[in-house]
C-alpha atoms as a PDB file:
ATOM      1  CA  UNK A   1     179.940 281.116  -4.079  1.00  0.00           C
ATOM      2  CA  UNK A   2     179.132 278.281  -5.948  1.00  0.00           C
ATOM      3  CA  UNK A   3     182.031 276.144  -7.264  1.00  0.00           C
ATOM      4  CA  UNK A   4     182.029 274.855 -11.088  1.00  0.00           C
ATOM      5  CA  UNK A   5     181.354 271.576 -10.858  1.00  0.00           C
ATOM      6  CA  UNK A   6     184.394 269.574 -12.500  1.00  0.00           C
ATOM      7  CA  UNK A   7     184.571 267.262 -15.588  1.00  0.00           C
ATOM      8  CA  UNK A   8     185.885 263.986 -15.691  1.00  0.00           C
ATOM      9  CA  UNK A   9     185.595 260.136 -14.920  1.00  0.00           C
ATOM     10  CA  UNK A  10     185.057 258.461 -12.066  1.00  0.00           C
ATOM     11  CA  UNK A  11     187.458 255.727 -10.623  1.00  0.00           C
ATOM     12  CA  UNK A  12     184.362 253.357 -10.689  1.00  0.00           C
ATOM     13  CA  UNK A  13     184.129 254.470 -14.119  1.00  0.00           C
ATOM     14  CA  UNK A  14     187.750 253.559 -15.579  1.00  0.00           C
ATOM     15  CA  UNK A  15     187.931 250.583 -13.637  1.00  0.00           C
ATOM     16  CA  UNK A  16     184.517 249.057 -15.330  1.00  0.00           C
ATOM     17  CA  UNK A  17     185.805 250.136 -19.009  1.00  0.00           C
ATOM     18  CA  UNK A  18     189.140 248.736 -18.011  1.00  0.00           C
ATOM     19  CA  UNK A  19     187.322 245.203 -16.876  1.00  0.00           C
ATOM     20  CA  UNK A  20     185.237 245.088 -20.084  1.00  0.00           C
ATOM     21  CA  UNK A  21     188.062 246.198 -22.302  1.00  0.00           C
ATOM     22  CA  UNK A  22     189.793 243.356 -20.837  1.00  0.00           C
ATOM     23  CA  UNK A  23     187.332 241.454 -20.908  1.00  0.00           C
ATOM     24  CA  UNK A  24     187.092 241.763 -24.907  1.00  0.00           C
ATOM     25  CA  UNK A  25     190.501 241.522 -25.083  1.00  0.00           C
ATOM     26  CA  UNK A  26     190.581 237.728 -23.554  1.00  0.00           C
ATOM     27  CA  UNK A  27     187.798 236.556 -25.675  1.00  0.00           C
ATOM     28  CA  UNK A  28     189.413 238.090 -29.198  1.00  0.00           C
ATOM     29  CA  UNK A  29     193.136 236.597 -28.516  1.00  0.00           C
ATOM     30  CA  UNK A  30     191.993 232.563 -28.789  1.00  0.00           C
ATOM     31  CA  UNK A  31     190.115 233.201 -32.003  1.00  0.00           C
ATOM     32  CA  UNK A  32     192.813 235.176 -33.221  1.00  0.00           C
ATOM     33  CA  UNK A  33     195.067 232.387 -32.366  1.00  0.00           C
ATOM     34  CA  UNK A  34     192.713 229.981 -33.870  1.00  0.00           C
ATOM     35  CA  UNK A  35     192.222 232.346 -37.553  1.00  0.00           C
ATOM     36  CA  UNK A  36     195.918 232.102 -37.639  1.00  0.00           C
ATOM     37  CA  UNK A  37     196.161 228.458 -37.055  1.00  0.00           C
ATOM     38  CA  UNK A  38     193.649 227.370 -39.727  1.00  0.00           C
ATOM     39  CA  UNK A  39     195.830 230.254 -42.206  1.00  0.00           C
ATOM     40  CA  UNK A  40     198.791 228.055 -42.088  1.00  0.00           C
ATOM     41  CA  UNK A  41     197.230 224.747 -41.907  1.00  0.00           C
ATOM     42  CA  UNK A  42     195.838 225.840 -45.536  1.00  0.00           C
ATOM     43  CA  UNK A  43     198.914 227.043 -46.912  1.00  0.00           C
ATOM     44  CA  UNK A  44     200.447 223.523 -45.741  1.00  0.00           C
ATOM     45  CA  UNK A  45     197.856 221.518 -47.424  1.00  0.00           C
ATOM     46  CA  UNK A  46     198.533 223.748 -50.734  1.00  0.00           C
ATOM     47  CA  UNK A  47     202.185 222.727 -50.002  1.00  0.00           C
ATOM     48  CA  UNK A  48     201.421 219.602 -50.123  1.00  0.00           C
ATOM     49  CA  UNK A  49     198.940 219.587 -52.751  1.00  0.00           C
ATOM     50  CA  UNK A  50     201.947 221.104 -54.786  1.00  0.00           C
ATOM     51  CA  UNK A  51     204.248 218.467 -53.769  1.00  0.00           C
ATOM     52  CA  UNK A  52     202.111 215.955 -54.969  1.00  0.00           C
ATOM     53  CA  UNK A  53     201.303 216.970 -58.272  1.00  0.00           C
ATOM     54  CA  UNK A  54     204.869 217.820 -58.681  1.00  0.00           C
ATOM     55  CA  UNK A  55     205.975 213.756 -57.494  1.00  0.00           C
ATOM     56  CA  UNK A  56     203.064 212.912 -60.251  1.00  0.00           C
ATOM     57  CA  UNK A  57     204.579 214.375 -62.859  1.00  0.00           C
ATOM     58  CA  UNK A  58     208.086 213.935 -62.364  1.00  0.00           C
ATOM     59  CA  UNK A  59     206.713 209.382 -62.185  1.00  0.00           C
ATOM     60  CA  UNK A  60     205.278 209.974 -65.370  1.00  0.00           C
ATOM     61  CA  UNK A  61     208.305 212.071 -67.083  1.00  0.00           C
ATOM     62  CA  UNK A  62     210.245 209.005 -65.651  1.00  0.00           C
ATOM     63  CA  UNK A  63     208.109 206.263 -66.978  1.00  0.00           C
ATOM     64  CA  UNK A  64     209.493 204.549 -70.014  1.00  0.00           C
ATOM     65  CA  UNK A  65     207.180 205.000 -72.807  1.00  0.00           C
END
């Protein structure tokens, strides 16, 4: 009697997709960190940028004419 040979994965098998998922994992996190980072480093210059034009303004509304 021959048995039906069964279906599946290996345990070498999940371990190497584990390891390269991981892998993956570890190289996408510091240039997600690093996307993030430059997103609010632009938002703060626009800040600022903002700030400044408002600090113009509000010298020359001050100025006497």
């Amino acid at each position: 009697m021959k048995r039906p040979r069964q279906r599946g994965f290996t345990l070498i098998e999940l371990i190497v997709t584990v390891f390269i998922i991981s892998i993956l994992v570890g190289l996408a996190l510091p240039l997600a960190k690093n996307s993030i980072k430059r997103e609010k480093e632009f938002e703060l210059h626009a800040a600022l940028r903002e700030m400044r034009v408002a600090i113009d303004k509000y010298k020359d509304a001050s100025d006497p004419a």
